[in-house]
N, C-alpha and C. Protein backbone atom coordinates (compact mmCIF):
# COMPACT_ATOMS: atom_id res chain seq x y z
N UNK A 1 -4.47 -12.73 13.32
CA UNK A 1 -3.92 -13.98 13.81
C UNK A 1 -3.12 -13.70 15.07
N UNK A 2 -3.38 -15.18 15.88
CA UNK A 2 -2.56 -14.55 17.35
C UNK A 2 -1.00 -14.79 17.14
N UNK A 3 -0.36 -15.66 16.76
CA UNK A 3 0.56 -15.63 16.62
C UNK A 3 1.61 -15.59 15.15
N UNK A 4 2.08 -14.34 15.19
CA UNK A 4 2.69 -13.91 13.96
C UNK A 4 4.09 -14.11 14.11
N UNK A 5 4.98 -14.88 15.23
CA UNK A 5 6.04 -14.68 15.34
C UNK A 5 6.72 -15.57 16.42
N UNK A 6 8.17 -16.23 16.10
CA UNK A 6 8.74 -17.25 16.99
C UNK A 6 8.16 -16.97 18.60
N UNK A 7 8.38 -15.96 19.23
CA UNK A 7 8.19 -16.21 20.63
C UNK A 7 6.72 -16.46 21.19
N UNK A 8 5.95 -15.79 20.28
CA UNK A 8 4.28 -15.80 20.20
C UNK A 8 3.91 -17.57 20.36
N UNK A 9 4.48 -17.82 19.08
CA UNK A 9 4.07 -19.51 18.76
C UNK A 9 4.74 -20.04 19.69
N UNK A 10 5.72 -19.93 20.57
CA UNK A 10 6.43 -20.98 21.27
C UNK A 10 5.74 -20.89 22.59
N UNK A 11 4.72 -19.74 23.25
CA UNK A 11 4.02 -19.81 23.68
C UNK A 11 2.68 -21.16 24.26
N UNK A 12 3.10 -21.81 22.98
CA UNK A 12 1.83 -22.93 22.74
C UNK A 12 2.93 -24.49 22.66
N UNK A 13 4.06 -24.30 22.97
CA UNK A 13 4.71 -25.38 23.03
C UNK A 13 3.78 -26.38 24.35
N UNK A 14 3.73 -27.72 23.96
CA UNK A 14 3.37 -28.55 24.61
C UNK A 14 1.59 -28.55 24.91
N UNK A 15 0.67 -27.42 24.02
CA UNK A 15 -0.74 -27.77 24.17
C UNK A 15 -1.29 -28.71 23.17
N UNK A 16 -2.26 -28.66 23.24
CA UNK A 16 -3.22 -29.50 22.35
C UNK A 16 -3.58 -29.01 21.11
N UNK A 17 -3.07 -28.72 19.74
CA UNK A 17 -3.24 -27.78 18.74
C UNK A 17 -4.10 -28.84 17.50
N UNK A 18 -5.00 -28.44 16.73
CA UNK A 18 -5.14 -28.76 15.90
C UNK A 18 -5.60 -28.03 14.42
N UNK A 19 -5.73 -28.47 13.63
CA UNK A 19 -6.20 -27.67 12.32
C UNK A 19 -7.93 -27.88 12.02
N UNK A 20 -8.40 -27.24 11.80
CA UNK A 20 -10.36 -26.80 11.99
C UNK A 20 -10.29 -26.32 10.21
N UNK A 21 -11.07 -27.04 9.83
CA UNK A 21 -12.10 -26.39 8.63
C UNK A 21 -13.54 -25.43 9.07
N UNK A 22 -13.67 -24.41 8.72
CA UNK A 22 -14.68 -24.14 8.99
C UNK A 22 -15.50 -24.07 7.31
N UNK A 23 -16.59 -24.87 7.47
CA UNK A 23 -17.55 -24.59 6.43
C UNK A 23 -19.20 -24.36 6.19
N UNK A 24 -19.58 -24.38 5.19
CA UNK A 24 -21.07 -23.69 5.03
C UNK A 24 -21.58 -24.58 3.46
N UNK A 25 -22.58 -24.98 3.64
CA UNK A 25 -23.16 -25.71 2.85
C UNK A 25 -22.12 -26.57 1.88
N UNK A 26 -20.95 -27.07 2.38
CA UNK A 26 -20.23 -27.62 1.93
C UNK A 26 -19.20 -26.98 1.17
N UNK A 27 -18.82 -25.81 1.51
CA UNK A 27 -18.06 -24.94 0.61
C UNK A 27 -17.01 -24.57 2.12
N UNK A 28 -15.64 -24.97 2.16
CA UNK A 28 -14.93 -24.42 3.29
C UNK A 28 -13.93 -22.78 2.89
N UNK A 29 -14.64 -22.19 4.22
CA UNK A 29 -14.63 -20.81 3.42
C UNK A 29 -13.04 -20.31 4.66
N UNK A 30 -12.64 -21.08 5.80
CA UNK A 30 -11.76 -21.00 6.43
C UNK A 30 -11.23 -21.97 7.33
N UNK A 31 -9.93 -22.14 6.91
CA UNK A 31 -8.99 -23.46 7.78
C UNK A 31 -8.27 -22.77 9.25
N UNK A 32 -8.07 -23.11 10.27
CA UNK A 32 -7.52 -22.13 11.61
C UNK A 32 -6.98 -23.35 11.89
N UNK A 33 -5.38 -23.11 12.74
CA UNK A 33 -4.94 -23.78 13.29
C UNK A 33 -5.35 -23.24 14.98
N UNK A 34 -5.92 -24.40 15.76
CA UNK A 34 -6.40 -23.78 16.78
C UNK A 34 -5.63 -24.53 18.26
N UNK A 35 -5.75 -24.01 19.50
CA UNK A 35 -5.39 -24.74 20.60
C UNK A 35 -6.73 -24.76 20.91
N UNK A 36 -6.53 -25.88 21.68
CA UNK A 36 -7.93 -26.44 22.32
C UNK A 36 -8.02 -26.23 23.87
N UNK A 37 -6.61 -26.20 24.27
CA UNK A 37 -6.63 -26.07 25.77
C UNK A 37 -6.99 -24.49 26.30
N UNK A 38 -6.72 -23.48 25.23
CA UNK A 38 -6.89 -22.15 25.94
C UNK A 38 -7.90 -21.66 24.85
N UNK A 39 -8.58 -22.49 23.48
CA UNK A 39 -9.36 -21.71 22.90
C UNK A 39 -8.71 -20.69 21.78
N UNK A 40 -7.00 -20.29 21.67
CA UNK A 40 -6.60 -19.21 21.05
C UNK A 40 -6.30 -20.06 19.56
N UNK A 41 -6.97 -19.31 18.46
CA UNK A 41 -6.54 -19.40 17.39
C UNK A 41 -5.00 -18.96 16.61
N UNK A 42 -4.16 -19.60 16.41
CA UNK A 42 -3.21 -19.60 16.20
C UNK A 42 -2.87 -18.69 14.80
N UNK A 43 -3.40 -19.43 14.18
CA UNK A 43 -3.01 -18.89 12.56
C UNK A 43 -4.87 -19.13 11.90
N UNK A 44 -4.86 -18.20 11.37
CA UNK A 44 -6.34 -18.19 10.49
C UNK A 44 -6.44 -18.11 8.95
N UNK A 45 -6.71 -19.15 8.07
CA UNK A 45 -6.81 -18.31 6.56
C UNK A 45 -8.32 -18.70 6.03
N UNK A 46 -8.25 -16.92 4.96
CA UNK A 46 -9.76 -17.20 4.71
C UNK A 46 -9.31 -18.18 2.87
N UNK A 47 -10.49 -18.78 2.81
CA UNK A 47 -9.89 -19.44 1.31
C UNK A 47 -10.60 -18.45 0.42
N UNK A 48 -9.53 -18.57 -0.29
CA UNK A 48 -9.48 -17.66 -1.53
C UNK A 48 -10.48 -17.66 -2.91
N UNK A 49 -11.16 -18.47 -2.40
CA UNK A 49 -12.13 -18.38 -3.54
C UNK A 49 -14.04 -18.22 -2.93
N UNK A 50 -14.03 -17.67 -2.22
CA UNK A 50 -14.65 -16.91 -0.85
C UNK A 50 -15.70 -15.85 -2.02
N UNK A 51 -14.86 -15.13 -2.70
CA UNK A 51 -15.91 -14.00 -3.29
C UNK A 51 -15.42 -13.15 -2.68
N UNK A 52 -14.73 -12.79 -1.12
CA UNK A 52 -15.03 -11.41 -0.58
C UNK A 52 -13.53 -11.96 0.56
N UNK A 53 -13.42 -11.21 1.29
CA UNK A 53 -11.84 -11.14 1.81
C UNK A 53 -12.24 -10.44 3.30
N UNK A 54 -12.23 -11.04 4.38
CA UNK A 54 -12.87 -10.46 5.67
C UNK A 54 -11.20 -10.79 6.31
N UNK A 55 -11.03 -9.62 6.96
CA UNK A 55 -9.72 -8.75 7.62
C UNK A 55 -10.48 -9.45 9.51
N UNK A 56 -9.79 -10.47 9.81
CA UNK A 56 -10.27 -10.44 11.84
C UNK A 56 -8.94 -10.51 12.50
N UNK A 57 -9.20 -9.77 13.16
CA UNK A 57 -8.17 -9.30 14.14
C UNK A 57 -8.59 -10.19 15.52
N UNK A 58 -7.83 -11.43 15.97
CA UNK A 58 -8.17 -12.49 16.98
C UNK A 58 -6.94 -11.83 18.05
N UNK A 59 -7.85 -11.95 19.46
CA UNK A 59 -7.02 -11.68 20.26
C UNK A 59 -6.65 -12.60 20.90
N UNK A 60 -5.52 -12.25 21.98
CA UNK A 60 -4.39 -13.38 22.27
C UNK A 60 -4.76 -13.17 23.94
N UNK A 61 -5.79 -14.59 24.30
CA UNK A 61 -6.19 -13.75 26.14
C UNK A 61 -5.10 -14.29 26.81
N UNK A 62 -3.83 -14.95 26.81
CA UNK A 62 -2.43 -15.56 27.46
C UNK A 62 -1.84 -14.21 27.15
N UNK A 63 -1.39 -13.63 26.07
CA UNK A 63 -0.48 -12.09 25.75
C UNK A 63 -1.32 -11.17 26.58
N UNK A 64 -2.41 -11.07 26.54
CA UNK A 64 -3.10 -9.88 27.55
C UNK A 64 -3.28 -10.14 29.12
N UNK A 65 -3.19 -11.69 29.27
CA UNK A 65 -3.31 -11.71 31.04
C UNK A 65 -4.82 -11.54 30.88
N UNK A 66 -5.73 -12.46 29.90
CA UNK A 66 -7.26 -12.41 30.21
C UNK A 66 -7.40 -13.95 29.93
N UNK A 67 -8.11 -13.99 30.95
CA UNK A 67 -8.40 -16.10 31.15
C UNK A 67 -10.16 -16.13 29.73
């Protein structure tokens, strides 16, 4: 997740953020709070009743200085 922490998230003060289901044959296997203006996923969870537990490491292209 890109942002784990007050100064990270305040980063995103004043964009366009929303919350995304992602799903698959009707089963939602992950909710992301996302910005829309730069694309960076904010916070990611996988749901817990998944079967299996996938570890993603999302990068932050505003923290790295990559457009």
């Amino acid at each position: 997740m890109s942002s784990s922490n007050f100064k990270e998230l305040s980063w995103y003060i004043g964009h366009d953020v929303e919350v995304v289901r992602y799903e698959k044959a009707g089963h939602v296997y992950n909710i992301a709070i996302e910005c829309n203006d730069c694309g960076t996923v904010l916070l990611s969870f996988e749901n817990p009743n998944n079967g299996y537990q996938e570890q993603k490491e999302v990068q932050n292209p505003i923290a790295e200085g990559v457009e």
